[in-house]
C-alpha atoms as a PDB file:
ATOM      1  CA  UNK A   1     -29.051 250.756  51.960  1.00  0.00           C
ATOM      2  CA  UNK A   2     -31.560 248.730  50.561  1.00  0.00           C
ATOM      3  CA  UNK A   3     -34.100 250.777  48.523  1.00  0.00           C
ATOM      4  CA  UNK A   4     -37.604 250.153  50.267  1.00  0.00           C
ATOM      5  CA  UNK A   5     -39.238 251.276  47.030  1.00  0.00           C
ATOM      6  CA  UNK A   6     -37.292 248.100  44.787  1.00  0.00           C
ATOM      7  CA  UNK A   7     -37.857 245.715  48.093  1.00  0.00           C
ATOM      8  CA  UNK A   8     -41.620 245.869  47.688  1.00  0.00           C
ATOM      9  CA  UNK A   9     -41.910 246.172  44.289  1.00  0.00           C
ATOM     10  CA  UNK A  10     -39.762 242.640  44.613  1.00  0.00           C
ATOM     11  CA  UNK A  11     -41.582 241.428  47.084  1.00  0.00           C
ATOM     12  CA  UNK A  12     -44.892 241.767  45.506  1.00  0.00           C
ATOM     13  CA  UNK A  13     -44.290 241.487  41.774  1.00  0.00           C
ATOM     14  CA  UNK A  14     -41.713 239.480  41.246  1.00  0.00           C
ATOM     15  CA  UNK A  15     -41.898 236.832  44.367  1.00  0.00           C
ATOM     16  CA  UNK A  16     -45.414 236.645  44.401  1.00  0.00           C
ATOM     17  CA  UNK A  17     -46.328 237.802  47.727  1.00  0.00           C
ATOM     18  CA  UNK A  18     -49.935 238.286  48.153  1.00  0.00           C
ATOM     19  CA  UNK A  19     -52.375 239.925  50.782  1.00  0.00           C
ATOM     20  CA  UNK A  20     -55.405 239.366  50.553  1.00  0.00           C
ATOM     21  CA  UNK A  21     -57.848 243.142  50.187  1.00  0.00           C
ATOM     22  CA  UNK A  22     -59.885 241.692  52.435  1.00  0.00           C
ATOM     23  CA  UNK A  23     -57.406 240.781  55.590  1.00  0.00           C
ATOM     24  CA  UNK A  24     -56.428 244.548  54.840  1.00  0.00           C
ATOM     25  CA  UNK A  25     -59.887 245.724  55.457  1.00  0.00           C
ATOM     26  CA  UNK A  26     -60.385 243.570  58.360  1.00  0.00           C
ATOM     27  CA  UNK A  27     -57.014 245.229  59.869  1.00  0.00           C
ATOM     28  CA  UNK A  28     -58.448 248.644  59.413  1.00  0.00           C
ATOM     29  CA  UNK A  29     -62.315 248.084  60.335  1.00  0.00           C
ATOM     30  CA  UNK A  30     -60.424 246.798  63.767  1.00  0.00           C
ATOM     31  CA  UNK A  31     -58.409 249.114  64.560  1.00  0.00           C
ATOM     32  CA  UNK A  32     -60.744 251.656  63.555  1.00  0.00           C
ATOM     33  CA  UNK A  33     -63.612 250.075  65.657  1.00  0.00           C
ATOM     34  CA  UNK A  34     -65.537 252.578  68.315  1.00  0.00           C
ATOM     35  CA  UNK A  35     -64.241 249.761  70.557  1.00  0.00           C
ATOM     36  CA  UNK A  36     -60.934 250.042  69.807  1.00  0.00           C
ATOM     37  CA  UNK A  37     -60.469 253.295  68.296  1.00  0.00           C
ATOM     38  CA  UNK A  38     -57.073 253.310  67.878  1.00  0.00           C
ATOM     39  CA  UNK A  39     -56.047 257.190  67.474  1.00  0.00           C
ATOM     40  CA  UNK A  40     -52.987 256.281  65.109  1.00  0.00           C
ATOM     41  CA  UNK A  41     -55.606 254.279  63.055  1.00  0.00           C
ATOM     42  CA  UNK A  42     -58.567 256.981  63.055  1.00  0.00           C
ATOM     43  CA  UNK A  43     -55.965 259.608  62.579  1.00  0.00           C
ATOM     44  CA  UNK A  44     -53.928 258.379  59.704  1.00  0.00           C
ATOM     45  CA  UNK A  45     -55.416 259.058  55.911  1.00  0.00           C
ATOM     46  CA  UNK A  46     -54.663 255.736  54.857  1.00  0.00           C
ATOM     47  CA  UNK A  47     -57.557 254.083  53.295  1.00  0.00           C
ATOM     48  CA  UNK A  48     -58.640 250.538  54.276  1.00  0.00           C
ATOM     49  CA  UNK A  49     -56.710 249.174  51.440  1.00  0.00           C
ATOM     50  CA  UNK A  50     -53.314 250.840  52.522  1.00  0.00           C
ATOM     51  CA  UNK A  51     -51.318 247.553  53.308  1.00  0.00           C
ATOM     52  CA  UNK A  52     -49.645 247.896  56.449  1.00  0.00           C
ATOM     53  CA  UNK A  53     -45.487 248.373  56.596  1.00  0.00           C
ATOM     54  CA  UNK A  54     -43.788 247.978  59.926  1.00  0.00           C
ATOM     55  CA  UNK A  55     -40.562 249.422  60.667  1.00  0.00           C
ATOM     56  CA  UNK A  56     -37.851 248.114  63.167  1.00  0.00           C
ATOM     57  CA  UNK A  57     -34.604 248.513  64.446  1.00  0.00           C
ATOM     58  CA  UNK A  58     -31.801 247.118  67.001  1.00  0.00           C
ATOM     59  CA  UNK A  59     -28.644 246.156  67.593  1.00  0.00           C
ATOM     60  CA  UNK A  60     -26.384 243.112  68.720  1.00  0.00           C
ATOM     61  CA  UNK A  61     -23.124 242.707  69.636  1.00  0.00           C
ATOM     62  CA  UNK A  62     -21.674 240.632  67.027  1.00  0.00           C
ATOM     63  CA  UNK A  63     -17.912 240.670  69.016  1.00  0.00           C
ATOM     64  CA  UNK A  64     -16.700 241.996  71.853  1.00  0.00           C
ATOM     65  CA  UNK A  65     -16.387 245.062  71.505  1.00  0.00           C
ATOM     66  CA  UNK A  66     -18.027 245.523  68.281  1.00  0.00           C
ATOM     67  CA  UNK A  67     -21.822 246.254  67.977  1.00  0.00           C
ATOM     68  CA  UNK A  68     -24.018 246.878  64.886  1.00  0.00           C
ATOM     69  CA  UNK A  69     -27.247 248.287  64.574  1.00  0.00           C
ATOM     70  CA  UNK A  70     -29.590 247.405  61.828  1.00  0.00           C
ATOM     71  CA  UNK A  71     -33.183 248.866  60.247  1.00  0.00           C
ATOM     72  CA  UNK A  72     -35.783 246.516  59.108  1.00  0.00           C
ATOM     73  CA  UNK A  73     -38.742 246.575  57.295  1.00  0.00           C
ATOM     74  CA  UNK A  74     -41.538 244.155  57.801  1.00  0.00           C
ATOM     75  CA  UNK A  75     -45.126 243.235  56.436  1.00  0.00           C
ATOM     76  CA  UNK A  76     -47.258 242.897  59.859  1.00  0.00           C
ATOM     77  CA  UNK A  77     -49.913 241.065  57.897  1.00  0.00           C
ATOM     78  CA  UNK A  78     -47.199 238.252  55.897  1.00  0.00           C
ATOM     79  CA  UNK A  79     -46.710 235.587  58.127  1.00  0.00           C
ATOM     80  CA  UNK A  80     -44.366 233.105  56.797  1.00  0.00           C
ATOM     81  CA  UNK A  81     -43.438 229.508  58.448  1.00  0.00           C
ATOM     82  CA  UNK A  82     -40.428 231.226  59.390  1.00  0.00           C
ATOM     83  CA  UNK A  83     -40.868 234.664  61.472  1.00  0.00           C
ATOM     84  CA  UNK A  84     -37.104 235.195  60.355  1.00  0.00           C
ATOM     85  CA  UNK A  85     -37.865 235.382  56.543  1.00  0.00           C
ATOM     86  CA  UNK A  86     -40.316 238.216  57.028  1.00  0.00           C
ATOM     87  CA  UNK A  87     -37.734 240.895  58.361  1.00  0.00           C
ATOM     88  CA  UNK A  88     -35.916 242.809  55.461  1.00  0.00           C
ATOM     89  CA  UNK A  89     -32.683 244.534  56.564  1.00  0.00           C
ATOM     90  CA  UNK A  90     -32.276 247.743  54.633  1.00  0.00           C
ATOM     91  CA  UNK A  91     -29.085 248.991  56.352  1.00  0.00           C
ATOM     92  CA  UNK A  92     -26.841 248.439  58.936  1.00  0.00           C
ATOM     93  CA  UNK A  93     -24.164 250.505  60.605  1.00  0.00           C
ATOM     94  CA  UNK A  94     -21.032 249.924  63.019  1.00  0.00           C
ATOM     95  CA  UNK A  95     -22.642 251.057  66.005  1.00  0.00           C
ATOM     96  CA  UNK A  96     -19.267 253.159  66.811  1.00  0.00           C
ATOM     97  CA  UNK A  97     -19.117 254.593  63.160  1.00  0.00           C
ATOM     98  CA  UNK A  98     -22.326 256.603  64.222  1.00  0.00           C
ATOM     99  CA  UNK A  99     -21.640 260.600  63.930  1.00  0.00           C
ATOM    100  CA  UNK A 100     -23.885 260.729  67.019  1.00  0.00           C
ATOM    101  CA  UNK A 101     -27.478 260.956  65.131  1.00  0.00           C
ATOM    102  CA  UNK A 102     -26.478 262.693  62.707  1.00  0.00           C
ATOM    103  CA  UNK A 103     -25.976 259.160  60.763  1.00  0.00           C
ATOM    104  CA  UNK A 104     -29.251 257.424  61.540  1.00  0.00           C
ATOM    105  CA  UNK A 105     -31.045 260.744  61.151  1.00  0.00           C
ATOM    106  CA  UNK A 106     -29.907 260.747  57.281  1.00  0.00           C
ATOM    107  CA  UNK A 107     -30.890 257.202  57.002  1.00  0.00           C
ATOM    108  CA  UNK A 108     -34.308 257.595  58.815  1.00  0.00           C
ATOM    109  CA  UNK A 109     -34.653 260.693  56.168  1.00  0.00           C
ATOM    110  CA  UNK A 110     -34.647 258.317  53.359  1.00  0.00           C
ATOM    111  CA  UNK A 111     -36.628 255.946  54.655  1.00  0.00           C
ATOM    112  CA  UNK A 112     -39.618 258.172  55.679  1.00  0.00           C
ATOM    113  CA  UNK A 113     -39.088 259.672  52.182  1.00  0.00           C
ATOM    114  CA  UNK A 114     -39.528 255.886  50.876  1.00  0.00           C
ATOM    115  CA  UNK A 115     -42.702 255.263  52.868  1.00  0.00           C
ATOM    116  CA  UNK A 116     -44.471 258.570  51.883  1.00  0.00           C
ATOM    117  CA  UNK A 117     -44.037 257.278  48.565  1.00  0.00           C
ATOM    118  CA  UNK A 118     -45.457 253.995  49.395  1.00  0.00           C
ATOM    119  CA  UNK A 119     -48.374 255.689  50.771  1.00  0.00           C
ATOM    120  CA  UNK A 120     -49.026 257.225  47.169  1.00  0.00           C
ATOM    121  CA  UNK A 121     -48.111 254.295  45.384  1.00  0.00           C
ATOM    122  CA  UNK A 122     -46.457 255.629  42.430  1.00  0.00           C
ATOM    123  CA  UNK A 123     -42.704 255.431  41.376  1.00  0.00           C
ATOM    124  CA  UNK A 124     -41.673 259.032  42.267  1.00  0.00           C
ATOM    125  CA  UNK A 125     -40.610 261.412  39.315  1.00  0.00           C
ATOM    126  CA  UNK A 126     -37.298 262.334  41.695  1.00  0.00           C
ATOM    127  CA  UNK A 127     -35.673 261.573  44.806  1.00  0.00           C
ATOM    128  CA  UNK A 128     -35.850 262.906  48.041  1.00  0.00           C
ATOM    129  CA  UNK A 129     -33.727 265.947  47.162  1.00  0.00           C
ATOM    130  CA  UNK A 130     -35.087 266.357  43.697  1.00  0.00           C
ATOM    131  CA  UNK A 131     -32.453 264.474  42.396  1.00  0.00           C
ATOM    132  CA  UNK A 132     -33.373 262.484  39.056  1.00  0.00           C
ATOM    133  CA  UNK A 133     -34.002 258.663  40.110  1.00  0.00           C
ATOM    134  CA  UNK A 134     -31.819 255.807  38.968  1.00  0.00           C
ATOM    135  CA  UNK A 135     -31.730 255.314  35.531  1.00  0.00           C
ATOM    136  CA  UNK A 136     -33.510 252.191  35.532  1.00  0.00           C
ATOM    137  CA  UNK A 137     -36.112 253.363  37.710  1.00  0.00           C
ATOM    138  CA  UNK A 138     -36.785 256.962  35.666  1.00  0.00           C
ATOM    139  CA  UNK A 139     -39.127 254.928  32.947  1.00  0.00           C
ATOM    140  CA  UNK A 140     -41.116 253.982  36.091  1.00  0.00           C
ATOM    141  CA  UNK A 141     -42.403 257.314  37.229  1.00  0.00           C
ATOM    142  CA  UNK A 142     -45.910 257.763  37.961  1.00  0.00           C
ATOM    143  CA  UNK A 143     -46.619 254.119  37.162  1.00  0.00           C
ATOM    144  CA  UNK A 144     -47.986 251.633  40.429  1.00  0.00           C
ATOM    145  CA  UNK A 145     -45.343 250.223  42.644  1.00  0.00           C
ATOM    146  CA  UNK A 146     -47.076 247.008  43.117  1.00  0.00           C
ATOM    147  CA  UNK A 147     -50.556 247.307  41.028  1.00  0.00           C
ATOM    148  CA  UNK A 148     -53.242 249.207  42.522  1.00  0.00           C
ATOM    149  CA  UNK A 149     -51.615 248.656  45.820  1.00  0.00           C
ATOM    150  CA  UNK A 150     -50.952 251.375  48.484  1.00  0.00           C
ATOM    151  CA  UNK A 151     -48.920 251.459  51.871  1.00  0.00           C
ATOM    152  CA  UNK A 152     -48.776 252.864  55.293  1.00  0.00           C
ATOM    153  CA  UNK A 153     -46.800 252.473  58.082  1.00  0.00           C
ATOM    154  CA  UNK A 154     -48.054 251.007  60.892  1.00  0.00           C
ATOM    155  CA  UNK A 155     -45.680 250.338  63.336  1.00  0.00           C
ATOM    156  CA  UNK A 156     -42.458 251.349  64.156  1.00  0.00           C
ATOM    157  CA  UNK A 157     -41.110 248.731  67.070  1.00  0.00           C
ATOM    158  CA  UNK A 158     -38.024 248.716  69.108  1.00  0.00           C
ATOM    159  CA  UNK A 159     -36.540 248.254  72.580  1.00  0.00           C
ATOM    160  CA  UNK A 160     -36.684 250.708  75.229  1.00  0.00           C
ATOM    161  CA  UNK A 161     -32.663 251.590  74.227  1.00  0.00           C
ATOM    162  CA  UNK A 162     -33.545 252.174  70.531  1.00  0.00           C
ATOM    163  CA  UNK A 163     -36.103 254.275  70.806  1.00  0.00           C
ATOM    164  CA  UNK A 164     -33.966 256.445  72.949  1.00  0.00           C
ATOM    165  CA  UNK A 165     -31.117 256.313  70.382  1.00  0.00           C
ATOM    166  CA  UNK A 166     -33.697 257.380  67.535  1.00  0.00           C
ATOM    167  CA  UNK A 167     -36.264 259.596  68.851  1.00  0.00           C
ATOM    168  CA  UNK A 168     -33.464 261.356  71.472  1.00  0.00           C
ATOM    169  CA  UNK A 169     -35.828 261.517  74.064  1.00  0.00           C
ATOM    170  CA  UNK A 170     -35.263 264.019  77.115  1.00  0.00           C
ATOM    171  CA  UNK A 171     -36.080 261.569  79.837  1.00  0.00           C
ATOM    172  CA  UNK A 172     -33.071 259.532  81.389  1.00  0.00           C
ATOM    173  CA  UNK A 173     -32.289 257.241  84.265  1.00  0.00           C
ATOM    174  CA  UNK A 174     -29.108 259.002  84.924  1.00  0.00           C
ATOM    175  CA  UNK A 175     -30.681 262.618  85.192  1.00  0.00           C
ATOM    176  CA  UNK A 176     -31.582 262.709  88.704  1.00  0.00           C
ATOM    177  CA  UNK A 177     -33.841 265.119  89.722  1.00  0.00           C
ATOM    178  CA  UNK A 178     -32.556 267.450  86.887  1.00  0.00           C
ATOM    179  CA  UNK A 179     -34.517 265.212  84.165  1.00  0.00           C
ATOM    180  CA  UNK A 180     -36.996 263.282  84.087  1.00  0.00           C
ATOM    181  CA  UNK A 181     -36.938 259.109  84.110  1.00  0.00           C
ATOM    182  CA  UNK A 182     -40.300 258.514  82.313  1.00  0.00           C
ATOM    183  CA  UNK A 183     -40.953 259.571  78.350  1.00  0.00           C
ATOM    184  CA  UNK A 184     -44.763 260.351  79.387  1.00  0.00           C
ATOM    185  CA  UNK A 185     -44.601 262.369  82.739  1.00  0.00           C
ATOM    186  CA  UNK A 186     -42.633 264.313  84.631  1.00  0.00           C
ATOM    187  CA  UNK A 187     -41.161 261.454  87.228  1.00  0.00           C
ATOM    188  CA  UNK A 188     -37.588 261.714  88.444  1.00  0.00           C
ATOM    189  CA  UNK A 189     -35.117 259.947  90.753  1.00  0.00           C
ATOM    190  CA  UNK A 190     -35.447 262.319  93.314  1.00  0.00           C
ATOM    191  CA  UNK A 191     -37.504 265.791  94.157  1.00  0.00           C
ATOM    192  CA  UNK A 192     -41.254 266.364  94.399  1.00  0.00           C
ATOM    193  CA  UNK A 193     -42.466 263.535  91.242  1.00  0.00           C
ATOM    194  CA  UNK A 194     -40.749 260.374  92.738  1.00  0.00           C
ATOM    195  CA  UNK A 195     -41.448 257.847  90.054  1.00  0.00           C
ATOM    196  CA  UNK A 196     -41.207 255.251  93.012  1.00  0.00           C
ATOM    197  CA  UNK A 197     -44.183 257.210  94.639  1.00  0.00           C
ATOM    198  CA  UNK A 198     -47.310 255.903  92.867  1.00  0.00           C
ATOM    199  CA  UNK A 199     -49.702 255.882  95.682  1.00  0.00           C
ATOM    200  CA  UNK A 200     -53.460 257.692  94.734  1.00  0.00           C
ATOM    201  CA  UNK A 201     -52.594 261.140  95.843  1.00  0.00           C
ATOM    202  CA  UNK A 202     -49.187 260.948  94.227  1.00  0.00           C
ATOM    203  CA  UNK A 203     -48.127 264.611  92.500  1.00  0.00           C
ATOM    204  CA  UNK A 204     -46.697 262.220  89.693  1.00  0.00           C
ATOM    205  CA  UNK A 205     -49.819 261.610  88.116  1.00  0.00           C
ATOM    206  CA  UNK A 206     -50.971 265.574  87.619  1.00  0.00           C
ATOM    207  CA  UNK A 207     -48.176 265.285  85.349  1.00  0.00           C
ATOM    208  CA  UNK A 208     -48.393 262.927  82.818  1.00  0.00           C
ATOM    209  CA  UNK A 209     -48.449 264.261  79.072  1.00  0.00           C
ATOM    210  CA  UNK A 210     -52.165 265.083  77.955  1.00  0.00           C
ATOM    211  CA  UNK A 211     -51.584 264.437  74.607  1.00  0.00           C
ATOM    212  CA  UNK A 212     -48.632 264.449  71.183  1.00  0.00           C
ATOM    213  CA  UNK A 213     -47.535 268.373  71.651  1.00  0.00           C
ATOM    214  CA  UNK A 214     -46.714 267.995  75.259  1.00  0.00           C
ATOM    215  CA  UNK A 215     -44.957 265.014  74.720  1.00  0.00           C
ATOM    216  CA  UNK A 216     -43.151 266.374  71.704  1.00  0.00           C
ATOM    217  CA  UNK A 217     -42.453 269.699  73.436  1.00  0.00           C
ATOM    218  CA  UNK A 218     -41.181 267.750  76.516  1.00  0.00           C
ATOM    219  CA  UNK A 219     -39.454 265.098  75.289  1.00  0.00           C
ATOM    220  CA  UNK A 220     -38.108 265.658  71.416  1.00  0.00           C
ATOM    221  CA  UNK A 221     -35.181 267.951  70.815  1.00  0.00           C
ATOM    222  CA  UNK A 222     -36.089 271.230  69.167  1.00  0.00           C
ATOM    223  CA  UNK A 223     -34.463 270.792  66.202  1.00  0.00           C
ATOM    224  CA  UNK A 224     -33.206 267.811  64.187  1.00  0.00           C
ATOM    225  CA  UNK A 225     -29.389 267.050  64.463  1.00  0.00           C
ATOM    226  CA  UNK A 226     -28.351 268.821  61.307  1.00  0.00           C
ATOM    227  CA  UNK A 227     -30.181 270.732  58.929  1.00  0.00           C
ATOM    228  CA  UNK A 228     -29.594 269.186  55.935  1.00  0.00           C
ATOM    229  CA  UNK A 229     -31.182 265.520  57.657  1.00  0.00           C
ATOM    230  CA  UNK A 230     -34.366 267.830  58.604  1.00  0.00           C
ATOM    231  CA  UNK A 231     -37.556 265.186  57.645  1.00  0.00           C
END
């Protein structure tokens, strides 16, 4: 895996990649906007200087037979000539190496270790186990990343397919009336909440999630899937 930590330290110091404080501020002050009002915006802690990170994943068959699946990190606000040269890959995996999500669970952990960092904006004094850091990286600690820069992710894009892979969500097309089809309500192949019935007076739409702990409780598994990838 790539370390996100050295990729925007690289990025930023040593390429020379520069955005602006200002397009930052505009990015918040948007988002943040009683028109808009985004509720991941007005809920995060990030200040308006927090550059925004993006985070993205999918695979591709690269032979029959054979499919990989990679995790990217991007810079929503960099936008180069080329869209291609502003997707980093930090990993990729075999798609049929996976130990179910077990794999991309561990992964994910580092990565959302990575970011909190980011967020702070310091080189961490150990690693996401309390191991010690990389040797070259141990002189580092408590010094700026990128200086007087912070970070906070802002995205996290995928397919409908990934986002089932990675989140594990309850809702399938092949549960029948036994689960449901849609990750925000309760609508299923067959039974009372046909997801096909969407007229007014429709029972499917007394059931849609009213806010993040119903979906979570609905829709996320309990528990992560091993203890030692727990975030």
């Amino acid at each position: 895996m790539v370390d996100p930590l050295g990729l925007i330290a690289y990025i930023f110091n040593d390429i020379g990649v520069d955005i602006p404080e200002t397009q930052v501020k505009e990015y918040w002050n948007h988002y943040r906007a009683a028109d808009i009002n985004a509720e991941w915006a007005t809920w995060s802690d990030a200040s308006d200087c927090h550059i925004p990170l993006g985070l993205y994943g999918d695979a591709c068959k690269i032979r029959p037979g054979e499919k990989m699946i990679g995790l990217f990190l991007n810079l929503p606000l960099w936008r180069p000539r080329s869209i291609r040269v502003s997707r980093f890959l930090l990993t990729c995996v075999q798609e049929e190496l996976l130990v179910g999500r077990t794999t991309l669970d561990c992964l994910w952990r580092h990565i959302v270790w990575a970011c909190n960092v980011l967020h702070d904006g310091r080189w961490p004094h150990t690693g996401p186990n309390g191991e010690p850091m990389p040797i070259h990286q141990q002189p580092l600690a408590g010094q700026f990343i990128v200086p007087n820069r912070y970070f906070s992710v802002t995205e996290i894009r995928g397919d409908w397919v990934w986002f089932k892979q990675i989140f594990a969500f309850r809702s399938s097309w092949k549960g029948g009336a036994r689960l449901p089809v849609c990750f925000q309500c309760e609508a299923r192949s067959s039974g009372q909440f046909l997801y096909y019935d969407v007229g007014e007076d429709s029972p499917v739409w007394s059931t849609e999630y009213k806010d993040l702990a119903e979906f979570l409780v609905k829709q996320m598994p309990a528990n992560p899937s091993c203890s030692a990838c727990m975030y």
